[in-house]
N, C-alpha and C. Protein backbone atom coordinates (compact mmCIF):
# COMPACT_ATOMS: atom_id res chain seq x y z
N UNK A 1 183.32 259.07 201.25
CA UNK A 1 182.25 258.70 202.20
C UNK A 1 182.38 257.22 202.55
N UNK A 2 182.11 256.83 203.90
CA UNK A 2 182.16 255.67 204.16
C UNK A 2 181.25 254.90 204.08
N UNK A 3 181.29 252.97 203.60
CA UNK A 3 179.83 252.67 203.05
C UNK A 3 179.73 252.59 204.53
N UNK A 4 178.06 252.02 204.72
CA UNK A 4 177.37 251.46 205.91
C UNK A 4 178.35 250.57 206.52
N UNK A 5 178.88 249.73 205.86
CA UNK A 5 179.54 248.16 206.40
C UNK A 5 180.69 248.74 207.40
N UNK A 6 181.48 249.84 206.50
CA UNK A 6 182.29 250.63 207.71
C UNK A 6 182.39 251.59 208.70
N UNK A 7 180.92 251.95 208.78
CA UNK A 7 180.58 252.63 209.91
C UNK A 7 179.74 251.84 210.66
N UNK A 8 179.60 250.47 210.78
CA UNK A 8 178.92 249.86 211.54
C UNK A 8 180.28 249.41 212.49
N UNK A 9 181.48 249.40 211.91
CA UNK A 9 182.21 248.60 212.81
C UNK A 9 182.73 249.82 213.65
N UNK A 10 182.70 250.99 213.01
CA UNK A 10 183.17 252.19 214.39
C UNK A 10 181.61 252.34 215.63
N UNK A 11 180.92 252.47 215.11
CA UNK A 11 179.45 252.52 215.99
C UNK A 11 179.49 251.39 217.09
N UNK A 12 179.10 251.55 218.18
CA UNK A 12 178.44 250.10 218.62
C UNK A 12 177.83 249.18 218.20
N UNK A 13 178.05 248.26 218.05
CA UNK A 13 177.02 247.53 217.41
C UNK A 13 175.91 246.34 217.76
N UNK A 14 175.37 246.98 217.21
CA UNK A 14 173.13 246.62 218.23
C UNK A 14 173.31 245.32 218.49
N UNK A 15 172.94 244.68 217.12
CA UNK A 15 172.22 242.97 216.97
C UNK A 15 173.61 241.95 217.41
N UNK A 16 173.04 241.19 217.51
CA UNK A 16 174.16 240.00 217.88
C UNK A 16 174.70 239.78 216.89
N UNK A 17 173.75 239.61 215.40
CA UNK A 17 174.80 239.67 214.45
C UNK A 17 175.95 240.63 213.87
N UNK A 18 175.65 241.66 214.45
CA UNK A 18 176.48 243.08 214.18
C UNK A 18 177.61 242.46 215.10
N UNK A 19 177.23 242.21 216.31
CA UNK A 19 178.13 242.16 217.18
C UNK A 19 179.41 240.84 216.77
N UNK A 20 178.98 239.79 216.49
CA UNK A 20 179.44 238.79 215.98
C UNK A 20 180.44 239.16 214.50
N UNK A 21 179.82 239.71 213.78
CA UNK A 21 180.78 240.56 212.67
C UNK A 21 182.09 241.28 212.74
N UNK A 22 181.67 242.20 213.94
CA UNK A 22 182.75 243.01 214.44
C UNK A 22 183.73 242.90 215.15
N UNK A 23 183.42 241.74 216.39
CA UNK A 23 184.36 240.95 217.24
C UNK A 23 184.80 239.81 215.95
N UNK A 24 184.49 238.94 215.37
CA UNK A 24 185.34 238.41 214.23
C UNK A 24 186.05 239.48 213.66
N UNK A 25 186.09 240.66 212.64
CA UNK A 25 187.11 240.92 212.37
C UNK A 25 188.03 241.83 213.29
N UNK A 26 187.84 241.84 214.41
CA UNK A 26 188.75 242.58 214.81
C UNK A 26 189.95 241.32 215.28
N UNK A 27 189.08 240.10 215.46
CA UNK A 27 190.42 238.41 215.72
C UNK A 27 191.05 238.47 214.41
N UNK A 28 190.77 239.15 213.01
CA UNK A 28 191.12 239.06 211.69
C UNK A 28 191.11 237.68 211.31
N UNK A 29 189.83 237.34 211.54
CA UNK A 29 189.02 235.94 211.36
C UNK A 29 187.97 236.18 210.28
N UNK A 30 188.49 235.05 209.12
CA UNK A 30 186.99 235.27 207.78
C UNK A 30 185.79 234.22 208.65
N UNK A 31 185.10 234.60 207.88
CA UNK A 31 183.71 233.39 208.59
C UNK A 31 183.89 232.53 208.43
N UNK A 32 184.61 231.57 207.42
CA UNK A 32 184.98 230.43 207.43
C UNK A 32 185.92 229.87 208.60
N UNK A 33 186.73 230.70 208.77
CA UNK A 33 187.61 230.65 209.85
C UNK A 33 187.02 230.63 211.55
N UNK A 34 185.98 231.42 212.06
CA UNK A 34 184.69 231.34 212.84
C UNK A 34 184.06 229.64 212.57
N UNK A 35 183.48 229.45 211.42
CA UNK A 35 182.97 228.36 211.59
C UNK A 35 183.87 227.17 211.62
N UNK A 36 184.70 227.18 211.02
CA UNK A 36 185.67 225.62 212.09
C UNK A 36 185.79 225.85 213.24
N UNK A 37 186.13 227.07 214.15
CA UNK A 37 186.58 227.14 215.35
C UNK A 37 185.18 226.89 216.22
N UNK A 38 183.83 227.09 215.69
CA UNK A 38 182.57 226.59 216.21
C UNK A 38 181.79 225.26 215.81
N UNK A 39 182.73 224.73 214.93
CA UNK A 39 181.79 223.85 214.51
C UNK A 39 180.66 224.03 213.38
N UNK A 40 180.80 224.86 212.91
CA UNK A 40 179.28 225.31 211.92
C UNK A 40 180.28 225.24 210.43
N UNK A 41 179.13 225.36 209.53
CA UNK A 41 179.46 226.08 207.95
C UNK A 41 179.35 227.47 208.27
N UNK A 42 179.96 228.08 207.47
CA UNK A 42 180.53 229.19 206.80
C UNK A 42 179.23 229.91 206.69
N UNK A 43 178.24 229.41 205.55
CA UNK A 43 176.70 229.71 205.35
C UNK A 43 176.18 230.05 206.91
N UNK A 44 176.11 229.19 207.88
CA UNK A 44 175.40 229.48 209.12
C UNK A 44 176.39 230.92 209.39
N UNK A 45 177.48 231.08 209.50
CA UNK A 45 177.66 232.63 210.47
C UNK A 45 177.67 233.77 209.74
N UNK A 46 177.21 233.72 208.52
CA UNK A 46 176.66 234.36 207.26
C UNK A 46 175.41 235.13 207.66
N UNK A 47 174.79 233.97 208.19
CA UNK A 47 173.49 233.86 208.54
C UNK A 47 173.34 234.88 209.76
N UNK A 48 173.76 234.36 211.39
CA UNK A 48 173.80 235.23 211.87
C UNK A 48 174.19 236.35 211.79
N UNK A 49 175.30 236.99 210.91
CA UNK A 49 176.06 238.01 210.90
C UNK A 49 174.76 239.26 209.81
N UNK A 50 174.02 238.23 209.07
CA UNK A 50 173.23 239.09 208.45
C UNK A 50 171.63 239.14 209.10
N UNK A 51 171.41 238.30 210.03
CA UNK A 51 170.25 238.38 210.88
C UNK A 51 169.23 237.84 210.42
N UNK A 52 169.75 236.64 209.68
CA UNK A 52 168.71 235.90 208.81
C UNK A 52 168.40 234.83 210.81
N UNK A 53 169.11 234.24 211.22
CA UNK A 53 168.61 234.11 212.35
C UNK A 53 169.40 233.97 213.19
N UNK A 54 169.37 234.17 214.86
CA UNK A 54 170.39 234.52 215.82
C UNK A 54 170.95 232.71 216.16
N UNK A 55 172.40 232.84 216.85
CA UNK A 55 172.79 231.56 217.29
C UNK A 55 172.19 230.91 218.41
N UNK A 56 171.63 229.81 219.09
CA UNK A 56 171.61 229.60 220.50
C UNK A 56 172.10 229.93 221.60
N UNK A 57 171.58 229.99 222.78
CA UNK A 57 172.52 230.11 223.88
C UNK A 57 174.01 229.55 223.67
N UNK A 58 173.92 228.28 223.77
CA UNK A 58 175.06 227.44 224.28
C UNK A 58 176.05 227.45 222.68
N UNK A 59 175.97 227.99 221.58
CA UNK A 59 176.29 228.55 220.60
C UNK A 59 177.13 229.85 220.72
N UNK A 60 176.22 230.43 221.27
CA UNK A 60 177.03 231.86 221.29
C UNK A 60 178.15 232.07 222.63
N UNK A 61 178.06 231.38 223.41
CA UNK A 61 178.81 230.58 224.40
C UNK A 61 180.44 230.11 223.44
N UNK A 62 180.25 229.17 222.70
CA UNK A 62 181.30 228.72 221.65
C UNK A 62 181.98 230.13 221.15
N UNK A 63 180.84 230.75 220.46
CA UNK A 63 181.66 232.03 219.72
C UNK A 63 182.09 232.63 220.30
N UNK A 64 181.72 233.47 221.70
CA UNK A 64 182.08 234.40 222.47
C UNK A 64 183.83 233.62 222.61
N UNK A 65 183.92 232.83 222.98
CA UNK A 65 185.01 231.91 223.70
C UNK A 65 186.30 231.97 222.15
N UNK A 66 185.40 231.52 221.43
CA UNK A 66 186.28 231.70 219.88
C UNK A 66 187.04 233.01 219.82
N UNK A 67 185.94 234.45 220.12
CA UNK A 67 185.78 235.43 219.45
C UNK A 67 186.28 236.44 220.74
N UNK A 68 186.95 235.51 221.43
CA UNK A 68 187.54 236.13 222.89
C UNK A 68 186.85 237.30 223.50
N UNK A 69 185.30 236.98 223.17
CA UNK A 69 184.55 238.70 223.90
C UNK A 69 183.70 237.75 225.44
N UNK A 70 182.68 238.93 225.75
CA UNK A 70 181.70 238.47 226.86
C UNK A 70 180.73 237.65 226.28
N UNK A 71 180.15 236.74 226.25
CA UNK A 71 178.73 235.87 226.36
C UNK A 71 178.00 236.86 226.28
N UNK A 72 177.97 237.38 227.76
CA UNK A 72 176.74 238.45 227.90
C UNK A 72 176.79 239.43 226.43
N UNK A 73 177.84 240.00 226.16
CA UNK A 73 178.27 240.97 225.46
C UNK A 73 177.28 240.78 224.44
N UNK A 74 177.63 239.45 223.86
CA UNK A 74 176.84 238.99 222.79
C UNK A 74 175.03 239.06 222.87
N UNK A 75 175.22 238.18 223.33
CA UNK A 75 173.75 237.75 224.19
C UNK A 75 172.81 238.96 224.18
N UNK A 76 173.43 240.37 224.71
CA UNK A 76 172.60 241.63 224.80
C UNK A 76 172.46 242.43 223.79
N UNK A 77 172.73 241.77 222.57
CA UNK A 77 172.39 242.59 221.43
C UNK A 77 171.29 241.92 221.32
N UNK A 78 170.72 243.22 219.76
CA UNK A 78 169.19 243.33 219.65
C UNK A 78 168.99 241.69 218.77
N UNK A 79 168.36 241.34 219.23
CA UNK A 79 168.01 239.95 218.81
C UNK A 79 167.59 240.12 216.63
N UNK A 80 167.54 239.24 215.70
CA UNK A 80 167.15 239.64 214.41
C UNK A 80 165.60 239.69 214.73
N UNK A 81 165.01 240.69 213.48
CA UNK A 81 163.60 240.43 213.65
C UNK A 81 162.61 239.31 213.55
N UNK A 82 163.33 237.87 212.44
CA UNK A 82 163.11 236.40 212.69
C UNK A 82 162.82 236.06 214.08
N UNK A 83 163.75 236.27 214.69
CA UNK A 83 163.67 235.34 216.14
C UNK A 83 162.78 236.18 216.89
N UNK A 84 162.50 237.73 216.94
CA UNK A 84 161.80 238.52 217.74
C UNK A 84 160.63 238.35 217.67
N UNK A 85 160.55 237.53 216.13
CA UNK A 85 158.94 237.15 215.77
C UNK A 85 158.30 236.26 216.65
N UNK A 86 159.25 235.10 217.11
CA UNK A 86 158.81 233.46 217.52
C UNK A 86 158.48 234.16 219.32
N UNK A 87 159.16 235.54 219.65
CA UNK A 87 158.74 235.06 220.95
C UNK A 87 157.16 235.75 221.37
N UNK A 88 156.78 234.69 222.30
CA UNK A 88 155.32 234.96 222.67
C UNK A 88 154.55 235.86 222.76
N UNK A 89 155.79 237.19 223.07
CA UNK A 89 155.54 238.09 223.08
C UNK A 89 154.81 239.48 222.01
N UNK A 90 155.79 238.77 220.78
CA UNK A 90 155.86 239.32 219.53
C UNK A 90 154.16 239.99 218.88
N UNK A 91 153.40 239.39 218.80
CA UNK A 91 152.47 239.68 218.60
C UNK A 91 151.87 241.32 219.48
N UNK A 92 152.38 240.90 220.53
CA UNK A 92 151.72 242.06 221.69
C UNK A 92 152.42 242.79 221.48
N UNK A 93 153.58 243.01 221.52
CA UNK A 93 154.03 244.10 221.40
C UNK A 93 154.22 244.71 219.83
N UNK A 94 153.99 244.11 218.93
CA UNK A 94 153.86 244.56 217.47
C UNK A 94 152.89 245.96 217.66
N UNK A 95 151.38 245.55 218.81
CA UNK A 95 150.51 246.05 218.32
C UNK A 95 150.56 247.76 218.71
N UNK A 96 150.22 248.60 218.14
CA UNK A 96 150.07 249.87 218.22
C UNK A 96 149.81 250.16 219.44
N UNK A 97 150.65 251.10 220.19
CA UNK A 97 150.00 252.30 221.57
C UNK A 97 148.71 253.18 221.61
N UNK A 98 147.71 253.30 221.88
CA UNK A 98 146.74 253.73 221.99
C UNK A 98 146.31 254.36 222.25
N UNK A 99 146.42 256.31 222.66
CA UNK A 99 145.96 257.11 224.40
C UNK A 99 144.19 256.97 223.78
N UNK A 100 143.81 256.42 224.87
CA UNK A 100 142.34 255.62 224.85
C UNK A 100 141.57 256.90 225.72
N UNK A 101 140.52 257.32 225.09
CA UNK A 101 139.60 258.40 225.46
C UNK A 101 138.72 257.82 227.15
N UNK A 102 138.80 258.23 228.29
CA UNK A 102 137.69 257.77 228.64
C UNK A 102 136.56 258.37 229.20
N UNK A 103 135.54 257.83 228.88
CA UNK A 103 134.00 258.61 228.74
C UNK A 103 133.30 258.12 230.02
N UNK A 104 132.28 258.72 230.28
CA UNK A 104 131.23 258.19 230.69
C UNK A 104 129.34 257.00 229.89
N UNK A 105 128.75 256.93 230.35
CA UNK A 105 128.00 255.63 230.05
C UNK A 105 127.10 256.61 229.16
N UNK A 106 126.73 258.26 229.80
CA UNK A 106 125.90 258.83 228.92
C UNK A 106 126.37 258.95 227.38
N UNK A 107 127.89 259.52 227.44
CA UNK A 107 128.53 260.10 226.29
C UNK A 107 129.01 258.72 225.47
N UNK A 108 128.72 257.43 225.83
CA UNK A 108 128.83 256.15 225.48
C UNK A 108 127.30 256.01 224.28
N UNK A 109 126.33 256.19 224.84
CA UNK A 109 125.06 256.33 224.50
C UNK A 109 124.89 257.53 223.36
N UNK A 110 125.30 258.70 223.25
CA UNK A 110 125.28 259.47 222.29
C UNK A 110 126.04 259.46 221.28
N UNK A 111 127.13 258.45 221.48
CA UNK A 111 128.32 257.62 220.53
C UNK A 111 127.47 257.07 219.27
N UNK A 112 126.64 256.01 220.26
CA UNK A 112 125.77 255.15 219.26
C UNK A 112 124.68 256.08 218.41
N UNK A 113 124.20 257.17 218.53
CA UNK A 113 122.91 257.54 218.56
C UNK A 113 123.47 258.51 217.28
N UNK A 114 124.78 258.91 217.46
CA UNK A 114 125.53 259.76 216.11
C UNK A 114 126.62 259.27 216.11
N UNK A 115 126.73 258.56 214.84
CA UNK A 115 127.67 257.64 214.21
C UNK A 115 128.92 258.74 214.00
N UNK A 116 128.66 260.06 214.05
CA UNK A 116 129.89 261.00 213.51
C UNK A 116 130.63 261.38 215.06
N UNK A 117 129.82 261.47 216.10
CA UNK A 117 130.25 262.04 217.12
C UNK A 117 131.88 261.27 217.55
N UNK A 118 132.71 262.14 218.37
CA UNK A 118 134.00 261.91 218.47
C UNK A 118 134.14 261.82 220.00
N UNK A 119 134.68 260.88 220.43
CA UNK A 119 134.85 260.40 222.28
C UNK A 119 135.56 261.06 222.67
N UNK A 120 136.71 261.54 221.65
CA UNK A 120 137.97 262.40 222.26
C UNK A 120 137.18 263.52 222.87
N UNK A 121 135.87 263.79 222.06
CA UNK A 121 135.76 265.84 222.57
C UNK A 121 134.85 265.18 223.96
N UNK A 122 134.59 263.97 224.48
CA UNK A 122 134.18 263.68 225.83
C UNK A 122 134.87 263.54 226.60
N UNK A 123 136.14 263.26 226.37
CA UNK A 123 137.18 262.33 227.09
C UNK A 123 137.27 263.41 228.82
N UNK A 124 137.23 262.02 229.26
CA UNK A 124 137.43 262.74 231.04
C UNK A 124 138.73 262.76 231.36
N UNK A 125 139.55 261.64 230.48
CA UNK A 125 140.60 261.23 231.09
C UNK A 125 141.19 260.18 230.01
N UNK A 126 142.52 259.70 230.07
CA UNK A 126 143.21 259.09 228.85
C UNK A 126 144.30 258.15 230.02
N UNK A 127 143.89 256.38 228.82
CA UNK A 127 144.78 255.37 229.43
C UNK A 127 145.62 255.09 228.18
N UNK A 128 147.22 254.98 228.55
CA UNK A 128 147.12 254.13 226.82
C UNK A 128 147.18 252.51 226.87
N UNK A 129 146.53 252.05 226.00
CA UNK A 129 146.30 251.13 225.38
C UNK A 129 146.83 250.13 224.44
N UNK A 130 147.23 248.87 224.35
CA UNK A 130 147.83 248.28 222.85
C UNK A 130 146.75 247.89 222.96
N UNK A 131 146.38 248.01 221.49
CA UNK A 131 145.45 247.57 220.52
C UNK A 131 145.15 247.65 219.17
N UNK A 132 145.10 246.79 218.59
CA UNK A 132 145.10 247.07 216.79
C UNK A 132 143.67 247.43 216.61
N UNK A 133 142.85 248.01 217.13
CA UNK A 133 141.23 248.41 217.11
C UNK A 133 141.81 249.50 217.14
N UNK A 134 141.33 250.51 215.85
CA UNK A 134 141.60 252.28 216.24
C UNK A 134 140.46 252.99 216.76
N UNK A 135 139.43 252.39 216.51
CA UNK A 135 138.19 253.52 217.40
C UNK A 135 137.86 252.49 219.14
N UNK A 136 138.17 253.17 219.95
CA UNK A 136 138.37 252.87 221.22
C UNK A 136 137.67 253.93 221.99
N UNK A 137 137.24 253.49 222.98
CA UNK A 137 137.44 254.51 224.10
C UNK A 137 137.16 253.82 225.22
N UNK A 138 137.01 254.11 226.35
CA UNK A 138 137.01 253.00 227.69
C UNK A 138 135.99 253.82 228.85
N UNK A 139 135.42 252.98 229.67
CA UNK A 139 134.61 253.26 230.46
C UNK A 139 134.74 252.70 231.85
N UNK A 140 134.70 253.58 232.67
CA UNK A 140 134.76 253.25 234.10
C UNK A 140 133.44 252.27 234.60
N UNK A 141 133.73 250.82 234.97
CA UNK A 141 132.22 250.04 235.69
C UNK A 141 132.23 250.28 236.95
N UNK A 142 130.85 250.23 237.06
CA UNK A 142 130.53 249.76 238.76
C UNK A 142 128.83 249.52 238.98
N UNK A 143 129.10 248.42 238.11
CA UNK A 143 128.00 247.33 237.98
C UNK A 143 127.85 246.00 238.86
N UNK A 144 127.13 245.64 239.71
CA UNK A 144 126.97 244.60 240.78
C UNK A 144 126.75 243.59 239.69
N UNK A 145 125.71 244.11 238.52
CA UNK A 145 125.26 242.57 237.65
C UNK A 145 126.41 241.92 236.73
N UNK A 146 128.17 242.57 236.60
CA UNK A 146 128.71 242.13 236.29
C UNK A 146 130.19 241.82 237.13
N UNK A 147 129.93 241.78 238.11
CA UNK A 147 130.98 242.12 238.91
C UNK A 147 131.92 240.90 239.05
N UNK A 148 131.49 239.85 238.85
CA UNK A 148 132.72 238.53 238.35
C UNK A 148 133.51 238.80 237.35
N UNK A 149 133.07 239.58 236.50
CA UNK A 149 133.43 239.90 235.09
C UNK A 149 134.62 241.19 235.07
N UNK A 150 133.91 241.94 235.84
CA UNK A 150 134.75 243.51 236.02
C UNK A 150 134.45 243.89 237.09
N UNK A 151 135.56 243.95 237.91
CA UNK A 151 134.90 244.47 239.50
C UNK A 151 134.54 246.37 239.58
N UNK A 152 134.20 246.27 240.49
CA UNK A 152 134.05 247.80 240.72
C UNK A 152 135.14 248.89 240.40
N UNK A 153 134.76 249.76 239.21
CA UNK A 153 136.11 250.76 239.47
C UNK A 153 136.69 250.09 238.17
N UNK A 154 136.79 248.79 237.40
CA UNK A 154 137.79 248.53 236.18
C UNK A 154 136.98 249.03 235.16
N UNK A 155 138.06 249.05 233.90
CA UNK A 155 138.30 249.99 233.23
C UNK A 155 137.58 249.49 232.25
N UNK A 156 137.20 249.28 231.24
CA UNK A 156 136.57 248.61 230.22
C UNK A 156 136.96 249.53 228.97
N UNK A 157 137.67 248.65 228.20
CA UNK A 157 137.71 249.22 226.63
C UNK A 157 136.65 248.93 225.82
N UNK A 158 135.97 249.61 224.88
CA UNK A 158 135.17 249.39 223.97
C UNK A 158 135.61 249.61 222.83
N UNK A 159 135.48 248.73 221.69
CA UNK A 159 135.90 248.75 220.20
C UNK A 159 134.53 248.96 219.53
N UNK A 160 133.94 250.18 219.46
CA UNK A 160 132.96 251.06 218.78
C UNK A 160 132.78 251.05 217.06
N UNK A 161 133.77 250.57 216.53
CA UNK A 161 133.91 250.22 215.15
C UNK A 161 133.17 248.73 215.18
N UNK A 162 133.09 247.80 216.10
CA UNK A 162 132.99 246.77 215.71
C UNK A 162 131.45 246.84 216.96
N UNK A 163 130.56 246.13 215.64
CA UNK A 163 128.85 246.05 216.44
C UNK A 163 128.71 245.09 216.32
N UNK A 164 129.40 243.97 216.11
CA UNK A 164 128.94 242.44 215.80
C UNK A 164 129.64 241.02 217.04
N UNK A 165 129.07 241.59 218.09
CA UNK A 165 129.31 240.34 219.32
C UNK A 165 129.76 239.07 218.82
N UNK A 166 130.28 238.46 219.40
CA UNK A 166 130.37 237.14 218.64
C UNK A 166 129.97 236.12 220.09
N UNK A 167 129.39 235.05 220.04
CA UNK A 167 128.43 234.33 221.32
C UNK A 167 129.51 234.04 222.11
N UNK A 168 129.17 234.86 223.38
CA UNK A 168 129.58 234.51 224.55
C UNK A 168 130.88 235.57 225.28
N UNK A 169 130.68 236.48 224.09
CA UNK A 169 131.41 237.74 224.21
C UNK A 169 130.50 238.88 224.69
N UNK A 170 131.34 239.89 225.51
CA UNK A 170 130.94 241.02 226.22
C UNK A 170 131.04 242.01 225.21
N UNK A 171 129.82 242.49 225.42
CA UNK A 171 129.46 244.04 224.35
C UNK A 171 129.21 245.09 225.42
N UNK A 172 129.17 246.73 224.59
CA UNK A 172 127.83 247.72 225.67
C UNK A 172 127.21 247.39 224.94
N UNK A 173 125.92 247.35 224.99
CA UNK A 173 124.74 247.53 224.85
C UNK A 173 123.65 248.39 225.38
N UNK A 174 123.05 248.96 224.45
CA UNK A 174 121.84 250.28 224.71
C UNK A 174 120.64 249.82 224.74
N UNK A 175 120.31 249.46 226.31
CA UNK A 175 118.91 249.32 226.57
C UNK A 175 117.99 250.92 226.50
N UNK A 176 116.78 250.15 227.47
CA UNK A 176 115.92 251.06 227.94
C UNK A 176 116.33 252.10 228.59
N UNK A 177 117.46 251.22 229.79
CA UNK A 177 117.44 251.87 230.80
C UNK A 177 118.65 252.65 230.72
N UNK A 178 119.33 252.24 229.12
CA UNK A 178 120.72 252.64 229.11
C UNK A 178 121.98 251.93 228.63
N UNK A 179 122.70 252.41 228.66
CA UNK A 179 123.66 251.31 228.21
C UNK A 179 124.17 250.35 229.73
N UNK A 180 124.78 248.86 228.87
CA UNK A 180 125.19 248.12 229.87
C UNK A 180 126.16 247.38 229.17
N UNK A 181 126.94 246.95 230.03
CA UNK A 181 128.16 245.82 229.69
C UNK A 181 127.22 244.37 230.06
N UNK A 182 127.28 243.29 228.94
CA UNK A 182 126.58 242.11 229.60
C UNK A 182 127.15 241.24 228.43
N UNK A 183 127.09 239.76 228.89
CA UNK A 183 127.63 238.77 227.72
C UNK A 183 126.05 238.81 226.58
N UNK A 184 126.71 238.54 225.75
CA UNK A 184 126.35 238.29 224.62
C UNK A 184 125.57 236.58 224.16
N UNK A 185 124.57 236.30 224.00
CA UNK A 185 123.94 235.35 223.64
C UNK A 185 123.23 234.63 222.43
N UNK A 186 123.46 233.93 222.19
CA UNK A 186 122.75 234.20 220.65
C UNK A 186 121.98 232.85 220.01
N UNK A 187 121.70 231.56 221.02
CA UNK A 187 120.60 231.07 221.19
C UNK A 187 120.19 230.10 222.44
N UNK A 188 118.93 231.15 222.79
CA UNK A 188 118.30 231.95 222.13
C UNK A 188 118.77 233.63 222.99
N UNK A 189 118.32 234.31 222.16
CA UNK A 189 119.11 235.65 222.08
C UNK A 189 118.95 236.22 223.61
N UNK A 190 119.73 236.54 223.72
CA UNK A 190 119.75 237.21 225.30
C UNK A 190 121.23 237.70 225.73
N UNK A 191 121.05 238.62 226.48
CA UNK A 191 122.02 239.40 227.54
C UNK A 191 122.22 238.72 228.91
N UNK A 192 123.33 238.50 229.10
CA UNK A 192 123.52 237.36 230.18
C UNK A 192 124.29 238.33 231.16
N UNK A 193 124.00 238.85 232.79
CA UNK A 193 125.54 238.92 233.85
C UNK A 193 126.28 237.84 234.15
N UNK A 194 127.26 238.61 235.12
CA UNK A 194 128.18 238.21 235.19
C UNK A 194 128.35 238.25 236.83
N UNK A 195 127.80 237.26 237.50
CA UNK A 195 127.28 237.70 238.84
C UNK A 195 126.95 236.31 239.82
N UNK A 196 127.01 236.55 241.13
CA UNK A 196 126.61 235.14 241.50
C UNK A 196 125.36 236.04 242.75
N UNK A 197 125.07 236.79 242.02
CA UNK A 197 123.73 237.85 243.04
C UNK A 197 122.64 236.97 242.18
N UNK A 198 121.84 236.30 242.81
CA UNK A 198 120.61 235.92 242.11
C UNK A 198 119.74 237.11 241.84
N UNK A 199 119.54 238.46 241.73
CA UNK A 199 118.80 239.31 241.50
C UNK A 199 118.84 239.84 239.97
N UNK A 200 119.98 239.45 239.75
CA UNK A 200 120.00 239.60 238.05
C UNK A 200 120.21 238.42 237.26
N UNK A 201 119.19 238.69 236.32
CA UNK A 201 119.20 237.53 235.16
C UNK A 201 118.86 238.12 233.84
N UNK A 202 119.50 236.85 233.10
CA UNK A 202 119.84 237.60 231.84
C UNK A 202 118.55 238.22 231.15
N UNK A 203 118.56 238.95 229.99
CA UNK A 203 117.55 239.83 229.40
C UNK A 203 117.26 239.16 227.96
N UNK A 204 116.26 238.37 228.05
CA UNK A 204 115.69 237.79 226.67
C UNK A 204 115.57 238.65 225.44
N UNK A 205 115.81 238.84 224.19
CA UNK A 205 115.71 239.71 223.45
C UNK A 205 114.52 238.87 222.26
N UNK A 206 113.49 239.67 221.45
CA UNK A 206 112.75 239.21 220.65
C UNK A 206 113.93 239.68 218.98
N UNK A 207 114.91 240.81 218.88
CA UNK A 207 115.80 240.80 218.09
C UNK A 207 117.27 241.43 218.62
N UNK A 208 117.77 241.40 217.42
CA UNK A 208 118.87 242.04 217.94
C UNK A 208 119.23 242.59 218.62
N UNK A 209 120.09 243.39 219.72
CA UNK A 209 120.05 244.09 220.44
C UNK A 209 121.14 245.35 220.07
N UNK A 210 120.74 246.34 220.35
CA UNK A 210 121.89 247.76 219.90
C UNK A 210 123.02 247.78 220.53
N UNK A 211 123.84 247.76 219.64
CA UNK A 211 125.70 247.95 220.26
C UNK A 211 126.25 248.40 219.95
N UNK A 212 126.62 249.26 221.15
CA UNK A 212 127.82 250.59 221.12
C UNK A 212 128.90 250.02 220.98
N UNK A 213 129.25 248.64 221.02
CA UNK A 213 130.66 247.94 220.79
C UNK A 213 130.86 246.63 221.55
N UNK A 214 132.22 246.30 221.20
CA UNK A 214 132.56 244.89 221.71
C UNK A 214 133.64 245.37 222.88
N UNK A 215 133.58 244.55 223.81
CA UNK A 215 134.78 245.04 224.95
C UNK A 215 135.80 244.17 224.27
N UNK A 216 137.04 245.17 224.41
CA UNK A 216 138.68 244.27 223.99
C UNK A 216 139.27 244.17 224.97
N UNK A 217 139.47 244.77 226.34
CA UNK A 217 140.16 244.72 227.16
C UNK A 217 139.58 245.35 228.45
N UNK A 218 139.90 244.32 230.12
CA UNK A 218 139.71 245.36 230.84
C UNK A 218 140.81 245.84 231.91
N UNK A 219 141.08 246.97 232.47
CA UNK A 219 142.10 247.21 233.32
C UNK A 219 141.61 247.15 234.69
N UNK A 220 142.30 246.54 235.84
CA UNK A 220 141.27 246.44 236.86
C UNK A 220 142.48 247.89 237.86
N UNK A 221 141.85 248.83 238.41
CA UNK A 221 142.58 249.72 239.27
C UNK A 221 142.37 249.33 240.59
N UNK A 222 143.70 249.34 241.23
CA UNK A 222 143.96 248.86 242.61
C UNK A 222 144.14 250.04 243.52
């Protein structure tokens, strides 16, 4: 049976460091031999070759040239998971796919009212979602009193696990009249829109106010 090490060099190979491994020995070049011809220690193409971290542009430029392959060649392997970490991106895309239930404002309201009830058996319709919040579901607005905030028609996620607003953050909230999307206030306590209609103003509260959740995200449909 063949170990891993020698079926990586018949396979394609993914990462740049794979790639870098394989184009060296096929020059029948040790890494030491790579790193004089680049300029580096021995330790550094160690490094890349095991994906402790990838070379620079203008680096892998040197090797390719050393290692008589394409730049690009190099370049388009899978980056190590070190470096995949640093980009900006990394975070977002770490986070979990989502198919996000979406409800209406009533079946939003009977959410809160039975802590057991399930959005999926409401669901009208399904967006997916990244989000590291697992109880989700999303709601269609078309609210004038928040309409700076979420125009007509966007999508609103709600994180239903989490009832604790934090000031100046958008919750639903279960009034009188129902539930509503409105900022969050907390001195002194009140429900604030999101609006430049002088007909709505925010809603003073004497306590807490009931919440079906915190909004995490909204999608606006065009």
């Amino acid at each position: 049976m063949q170990h891993d090490a020698d079926l990586a060099d018949i396979l394609e190979p993914l990462s740049i460091g794979d790639r870098i491994r394989s184009a060296r020995k096929k020059r029948g070049l040790s890494q030491a031999d790579l790193a004089e011809r680049v300029g580096v220690t021995q330790p550094a193409v160690a490094n890349w070759e095991s994906g402790v971290h990838d070379p620079r542009r203008l680096m892998l430029a040197k090797i390719a040239e050393a290692l008589q392959v394409s730049a690009d060649w190099l370049a388009s392997g899978v980056r190590s998971a070190v470096e995949t970490d640093k980009h900006p991106a990394a975070a977002y895309i770490r986070r979990p796919l989502r198919h996000t239930p979406v409800i209406s404002f009533a079946d939003a309201a009977r959410l809160y009212e039975d802590a057991s009830a399930d959005p999926h058996e409401a669901a009208e319709d399904y967006i997916p979602v990244t989000s590291g919040a697992e109880k989700v579901f999303a709601v269609f607005v078309d609210d004038e009193a928040i309409d700076l905030a979420f125009p007509k028609n966007a999508i609103v996620v709600i994180d239903y696990a989490d009832r604790r607003p934090a000031d100046g953050s958008f919750g639903l909230f279960m009034l009188e009249e129902g539930p509503v999307i409105r900022r969050y206030r907390d001195n002194p306590l009140r429900l604030e829109p999101a609006t430049m209609n002088p007909s709505y103003g925010p809603v003073y509260l004497d306590a807490p106010p009931k919440v079906i959740g915190c909004v995490r995200v909204s999608i606006r449909i065009h």
